[in-house]
C-alpha atoms as a PDB file:
ATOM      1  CA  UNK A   1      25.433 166.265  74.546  1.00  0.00           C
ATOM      2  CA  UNK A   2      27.118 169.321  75.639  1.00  0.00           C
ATOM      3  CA  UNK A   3      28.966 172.204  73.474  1.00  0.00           C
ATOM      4  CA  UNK A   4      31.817 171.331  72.904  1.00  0.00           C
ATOM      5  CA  UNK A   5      34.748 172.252  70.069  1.00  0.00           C
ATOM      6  CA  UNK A   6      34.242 169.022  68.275  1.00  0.00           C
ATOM      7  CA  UNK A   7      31.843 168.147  65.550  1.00  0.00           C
ATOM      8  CA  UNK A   8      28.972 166.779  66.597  1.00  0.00           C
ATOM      9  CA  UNK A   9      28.079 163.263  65.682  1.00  0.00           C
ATOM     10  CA  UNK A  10      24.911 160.782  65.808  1.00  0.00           C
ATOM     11  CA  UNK A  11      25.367 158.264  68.619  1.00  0.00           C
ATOM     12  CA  UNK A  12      23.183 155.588  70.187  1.00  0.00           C
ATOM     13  CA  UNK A  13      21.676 156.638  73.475  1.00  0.00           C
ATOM     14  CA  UNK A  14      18.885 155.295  75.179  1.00  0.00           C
ATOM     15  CA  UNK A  15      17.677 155.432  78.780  1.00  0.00           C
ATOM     16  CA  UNK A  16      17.955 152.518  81.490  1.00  0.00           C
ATOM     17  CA  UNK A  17      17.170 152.953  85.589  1.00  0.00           C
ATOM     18  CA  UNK A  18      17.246 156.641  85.621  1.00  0.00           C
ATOM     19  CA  UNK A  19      20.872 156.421  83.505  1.00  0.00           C
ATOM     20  CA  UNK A  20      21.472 157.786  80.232  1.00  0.00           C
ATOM     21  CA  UNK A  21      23.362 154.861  78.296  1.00  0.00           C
ATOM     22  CA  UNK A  22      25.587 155.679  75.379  1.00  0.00           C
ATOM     23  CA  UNK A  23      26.828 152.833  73.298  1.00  0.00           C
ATOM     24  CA  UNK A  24      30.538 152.446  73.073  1.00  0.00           C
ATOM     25  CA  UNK A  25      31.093 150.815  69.843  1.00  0.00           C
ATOM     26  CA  UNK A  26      35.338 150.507  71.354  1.00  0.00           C
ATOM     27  CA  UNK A  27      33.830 148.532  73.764  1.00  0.00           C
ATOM     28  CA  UNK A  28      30.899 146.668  72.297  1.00  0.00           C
ATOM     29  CA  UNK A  29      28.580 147.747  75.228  1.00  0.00           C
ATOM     30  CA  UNK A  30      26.465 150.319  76.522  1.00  0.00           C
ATOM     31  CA  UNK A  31      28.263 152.612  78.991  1.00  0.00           C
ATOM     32  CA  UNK A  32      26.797 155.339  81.361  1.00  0.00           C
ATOM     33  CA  UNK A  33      26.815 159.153  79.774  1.00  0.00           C
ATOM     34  CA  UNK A  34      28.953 161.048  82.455  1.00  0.00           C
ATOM     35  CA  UNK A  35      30.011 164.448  81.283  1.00  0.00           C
ATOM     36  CA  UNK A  36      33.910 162.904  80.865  1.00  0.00           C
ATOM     37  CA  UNK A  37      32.448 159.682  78.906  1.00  0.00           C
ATOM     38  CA  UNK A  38      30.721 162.022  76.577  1.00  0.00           C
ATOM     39  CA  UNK A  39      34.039 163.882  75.511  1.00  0.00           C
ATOM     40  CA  UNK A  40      35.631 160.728  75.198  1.00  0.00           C
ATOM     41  CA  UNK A  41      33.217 159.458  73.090  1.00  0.00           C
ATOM     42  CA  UNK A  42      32.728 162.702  70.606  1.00  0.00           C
ATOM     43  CA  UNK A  43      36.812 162.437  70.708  1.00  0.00           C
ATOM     44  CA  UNK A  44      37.062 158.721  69.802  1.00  0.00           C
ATOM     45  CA  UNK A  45      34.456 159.668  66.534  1.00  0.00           C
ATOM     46  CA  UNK A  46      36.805 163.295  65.879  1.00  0.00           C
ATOM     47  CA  UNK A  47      39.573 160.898  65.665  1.00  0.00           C
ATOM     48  CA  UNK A  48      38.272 158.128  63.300  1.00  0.00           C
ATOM     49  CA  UNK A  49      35.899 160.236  61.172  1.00  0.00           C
ATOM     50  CA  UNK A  50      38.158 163.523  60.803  1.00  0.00           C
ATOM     51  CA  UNK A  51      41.660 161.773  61.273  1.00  0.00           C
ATOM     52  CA  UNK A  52      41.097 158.263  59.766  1.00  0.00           C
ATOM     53  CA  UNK A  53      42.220 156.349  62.981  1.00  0.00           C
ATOM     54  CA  UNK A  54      41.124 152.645  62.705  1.00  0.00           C
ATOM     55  CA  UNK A  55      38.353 151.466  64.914  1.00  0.00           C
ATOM     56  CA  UNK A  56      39.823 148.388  65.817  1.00  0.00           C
ATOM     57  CA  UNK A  57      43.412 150.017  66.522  1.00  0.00           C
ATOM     58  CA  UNK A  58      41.873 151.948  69.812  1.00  0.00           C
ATOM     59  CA  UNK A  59      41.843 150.409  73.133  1.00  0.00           C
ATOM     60  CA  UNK A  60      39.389 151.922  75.709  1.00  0.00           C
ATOM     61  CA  UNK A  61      39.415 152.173  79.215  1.00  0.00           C
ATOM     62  CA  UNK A  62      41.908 148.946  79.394  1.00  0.00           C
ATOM     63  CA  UNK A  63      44.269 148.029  82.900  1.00  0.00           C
ATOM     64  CA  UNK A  64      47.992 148.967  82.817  1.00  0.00           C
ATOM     65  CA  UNK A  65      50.160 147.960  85.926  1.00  0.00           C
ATOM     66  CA  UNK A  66      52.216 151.563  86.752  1.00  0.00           C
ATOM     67  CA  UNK A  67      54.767 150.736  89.199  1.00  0.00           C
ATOM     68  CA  UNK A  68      52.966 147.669  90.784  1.00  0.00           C
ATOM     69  CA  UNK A  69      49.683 149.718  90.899  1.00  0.00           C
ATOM     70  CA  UNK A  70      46.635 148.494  88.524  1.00  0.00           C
ATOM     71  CA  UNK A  71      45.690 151.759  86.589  1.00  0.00           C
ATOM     72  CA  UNK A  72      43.232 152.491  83.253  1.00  0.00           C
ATOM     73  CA  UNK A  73      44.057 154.499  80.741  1.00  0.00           C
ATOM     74  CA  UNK A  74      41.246 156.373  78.798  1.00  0.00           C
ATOM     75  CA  UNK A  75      42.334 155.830  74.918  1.00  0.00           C
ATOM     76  CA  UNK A  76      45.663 154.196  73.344  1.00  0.00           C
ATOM     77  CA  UNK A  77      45.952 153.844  70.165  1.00  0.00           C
ATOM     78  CA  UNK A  78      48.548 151.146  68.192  1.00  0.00           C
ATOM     79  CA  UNK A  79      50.003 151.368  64.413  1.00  0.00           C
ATOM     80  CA  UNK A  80      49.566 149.365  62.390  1.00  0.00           C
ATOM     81  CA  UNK A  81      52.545 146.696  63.735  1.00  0.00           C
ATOM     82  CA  UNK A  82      50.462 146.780  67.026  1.00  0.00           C
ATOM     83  CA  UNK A  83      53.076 149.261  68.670  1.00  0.00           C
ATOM     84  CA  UNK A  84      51.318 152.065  71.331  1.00  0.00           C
ATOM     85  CA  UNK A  85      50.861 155.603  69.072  1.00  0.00           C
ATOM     86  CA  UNK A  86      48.987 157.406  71.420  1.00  0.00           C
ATOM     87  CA  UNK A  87      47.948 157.743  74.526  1.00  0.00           C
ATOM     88  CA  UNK A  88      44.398 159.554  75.247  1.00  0.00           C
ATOM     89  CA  UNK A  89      43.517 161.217  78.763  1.00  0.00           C
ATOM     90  CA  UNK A  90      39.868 162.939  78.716  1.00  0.00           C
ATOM     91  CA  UNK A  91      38.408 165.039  81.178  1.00  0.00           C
ATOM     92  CA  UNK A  92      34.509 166.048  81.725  1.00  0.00           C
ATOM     93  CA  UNK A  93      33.993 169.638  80.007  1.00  0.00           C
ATOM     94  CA  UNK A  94      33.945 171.231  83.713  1.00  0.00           C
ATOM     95  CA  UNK A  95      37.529 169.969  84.601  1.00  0.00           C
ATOM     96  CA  UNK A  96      40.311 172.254  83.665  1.00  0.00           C
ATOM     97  CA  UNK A  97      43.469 170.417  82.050  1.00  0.00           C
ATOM     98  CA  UNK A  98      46.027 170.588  84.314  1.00  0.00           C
ATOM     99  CA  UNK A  99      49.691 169.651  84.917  1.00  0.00           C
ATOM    100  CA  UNK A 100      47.793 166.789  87.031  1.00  0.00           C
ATOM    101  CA  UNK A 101      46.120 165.422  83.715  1.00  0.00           C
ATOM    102  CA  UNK A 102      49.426 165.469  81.866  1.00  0.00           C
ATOM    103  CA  UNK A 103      51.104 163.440  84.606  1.00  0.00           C
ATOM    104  CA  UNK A 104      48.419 161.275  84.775  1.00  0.00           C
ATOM    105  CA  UNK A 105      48.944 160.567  80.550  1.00  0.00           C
ATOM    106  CA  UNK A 106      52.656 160.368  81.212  1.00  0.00           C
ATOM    107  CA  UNK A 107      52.180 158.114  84.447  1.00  0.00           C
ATOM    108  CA  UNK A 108      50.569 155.553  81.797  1.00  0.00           C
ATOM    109  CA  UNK A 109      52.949 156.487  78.683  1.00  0.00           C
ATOM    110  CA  UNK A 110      56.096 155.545  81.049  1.00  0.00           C
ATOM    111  CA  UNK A 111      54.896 151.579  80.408  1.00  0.00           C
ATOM    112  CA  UNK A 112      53.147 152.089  77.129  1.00  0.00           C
ATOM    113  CA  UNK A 113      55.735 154.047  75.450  1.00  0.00           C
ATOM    114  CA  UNK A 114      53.770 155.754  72.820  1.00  0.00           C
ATOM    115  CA  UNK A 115      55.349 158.573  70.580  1.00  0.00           C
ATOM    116  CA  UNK A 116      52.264 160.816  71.462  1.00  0.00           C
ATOM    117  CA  UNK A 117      49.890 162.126  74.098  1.00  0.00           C
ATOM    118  CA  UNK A 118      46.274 163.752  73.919  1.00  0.00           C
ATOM    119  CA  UNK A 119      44.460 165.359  76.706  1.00  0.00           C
ATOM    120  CA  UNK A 120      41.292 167.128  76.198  1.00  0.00           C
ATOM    121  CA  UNK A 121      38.240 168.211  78.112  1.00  0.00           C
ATOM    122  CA  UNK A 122      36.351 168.832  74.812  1.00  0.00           C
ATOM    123  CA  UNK A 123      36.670 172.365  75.052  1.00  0.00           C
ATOM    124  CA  UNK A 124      40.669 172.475  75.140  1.00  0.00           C
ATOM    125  CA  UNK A 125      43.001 169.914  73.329  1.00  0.00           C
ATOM    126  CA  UNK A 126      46.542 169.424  73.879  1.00  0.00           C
ATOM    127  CA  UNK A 127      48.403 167.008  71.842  1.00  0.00           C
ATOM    128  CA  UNK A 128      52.312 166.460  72.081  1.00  0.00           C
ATOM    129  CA  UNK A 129      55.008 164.235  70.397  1.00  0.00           C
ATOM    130  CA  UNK A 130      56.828 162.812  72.704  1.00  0.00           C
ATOM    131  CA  UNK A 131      61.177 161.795  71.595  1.00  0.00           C
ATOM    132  CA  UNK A 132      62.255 159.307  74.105  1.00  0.00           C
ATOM    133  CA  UNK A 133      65.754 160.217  73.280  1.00  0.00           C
ATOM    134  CA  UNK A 134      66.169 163.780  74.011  1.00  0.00           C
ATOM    135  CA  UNK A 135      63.567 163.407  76.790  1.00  0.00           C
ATOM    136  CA  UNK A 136      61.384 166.048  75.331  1.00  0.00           C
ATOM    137  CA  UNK A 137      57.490 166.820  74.483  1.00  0.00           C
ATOM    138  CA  UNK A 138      57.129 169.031  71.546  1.00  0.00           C
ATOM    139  CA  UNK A 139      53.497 170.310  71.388  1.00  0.00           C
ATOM    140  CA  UNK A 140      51.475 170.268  68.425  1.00  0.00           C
ATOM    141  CA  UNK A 141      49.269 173.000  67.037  1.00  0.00           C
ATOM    142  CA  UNK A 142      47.066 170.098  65.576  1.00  0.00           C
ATOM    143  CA  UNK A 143      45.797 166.630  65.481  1.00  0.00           C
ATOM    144  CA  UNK A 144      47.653 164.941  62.967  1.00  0.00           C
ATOM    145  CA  UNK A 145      46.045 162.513  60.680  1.00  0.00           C
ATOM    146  CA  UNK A 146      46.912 158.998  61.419  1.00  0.00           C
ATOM    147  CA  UNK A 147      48.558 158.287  58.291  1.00  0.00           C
ATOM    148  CA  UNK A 148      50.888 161.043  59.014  1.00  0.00           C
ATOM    149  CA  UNK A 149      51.676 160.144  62.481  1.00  0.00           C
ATOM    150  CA  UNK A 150      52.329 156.543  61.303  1.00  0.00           C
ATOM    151  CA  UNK A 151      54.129 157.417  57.801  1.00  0.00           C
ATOM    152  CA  UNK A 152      51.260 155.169  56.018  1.00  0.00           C
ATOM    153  CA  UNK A 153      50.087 156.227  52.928  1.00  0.00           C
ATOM    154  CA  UNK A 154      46.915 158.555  52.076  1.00  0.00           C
ATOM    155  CA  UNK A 155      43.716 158.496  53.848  1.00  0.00           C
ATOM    156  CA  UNK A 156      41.503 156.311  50.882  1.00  0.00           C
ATOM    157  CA  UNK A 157      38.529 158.746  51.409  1.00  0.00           C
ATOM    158  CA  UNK A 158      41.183 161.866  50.405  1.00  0.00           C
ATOM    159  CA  UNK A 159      40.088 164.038  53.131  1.00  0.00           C
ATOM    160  CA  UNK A 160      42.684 166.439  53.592  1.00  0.00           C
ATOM    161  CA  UNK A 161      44.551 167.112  57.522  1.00  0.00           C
ATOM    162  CA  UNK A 162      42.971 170.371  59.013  1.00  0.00           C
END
């Protein structure tokens, strides 16, 4: 996989009809490799290996209705009550992030109501807290660990936030 400013991790692969298949364990299935699906997958790993996000809390690629139109967001995340955390928009490593990206993560957050939002092309990450109150997006200078954005205890494994 391409360069990108995320560790690099082991993955399944394997070719099929002139495709390069990558198994999505989110999904149980093998998906094709585009540029974008290899970000999101190298993201999905950052976030449970380096950030201790459950696997089985992260939805991928799933249908939301935004104002009567069927849409699919790229990555939400719950807590542990099963309430949306985060809301995931990844781009292939050739697109820049743009306002357009953000609106497209805030097009989905205005149903799913999560407190946070994540785009990245794998080269640049932007990660906000969103307070529904004040109406505002405070930008963060880091990916939190789960724990911390949920108030759960302690990662068991120790691993400190970066």
């Amino acid at each position: 996989m391409q360069n990108l400013q995320l560790p690099e991790y082991t993955f399944r692969t394997k070719d099929h009809g002139g495709d390069r298949l990558i198994f999505d364990v989110h999904r149980r299935r093998w998906v094709r490799l585009t540029p974008e699906e290899g970000v999101r997958q190298r993201f999905l790993r950052f976030l449970e290996k380096e950030r201790g996000f459950p696997v089985p809390l992260m939805a991928v690629e799933r249908k939301v209705e935004v104002n009567g139109l069927p849409q699919r967001f790229d990555l939400l995340v719950y807590d542990r009550k099963g309430n949306p955390l985060l809301v995931g928009e990844f781009k292939a490593p050739g697109v820049a992030i743009t306002q357009e990206a953000f609106n497209q993560a805030i097009r989905y957050n205005s149903v799913l109501k999560a407190p946070y939002l994540l785009v990245s092309n794998g080269l640049t990450h932007f990660m906000c807290r969103i307070d529904f109150e004040i109406h505002k997006a405070e930008y963060l200078v880091q990916i939190p660990e789960f724990a911390e954005m949920t108030g759960d205890s302690p990662r068991p494994d120790g691993k400190p936030a970066l």
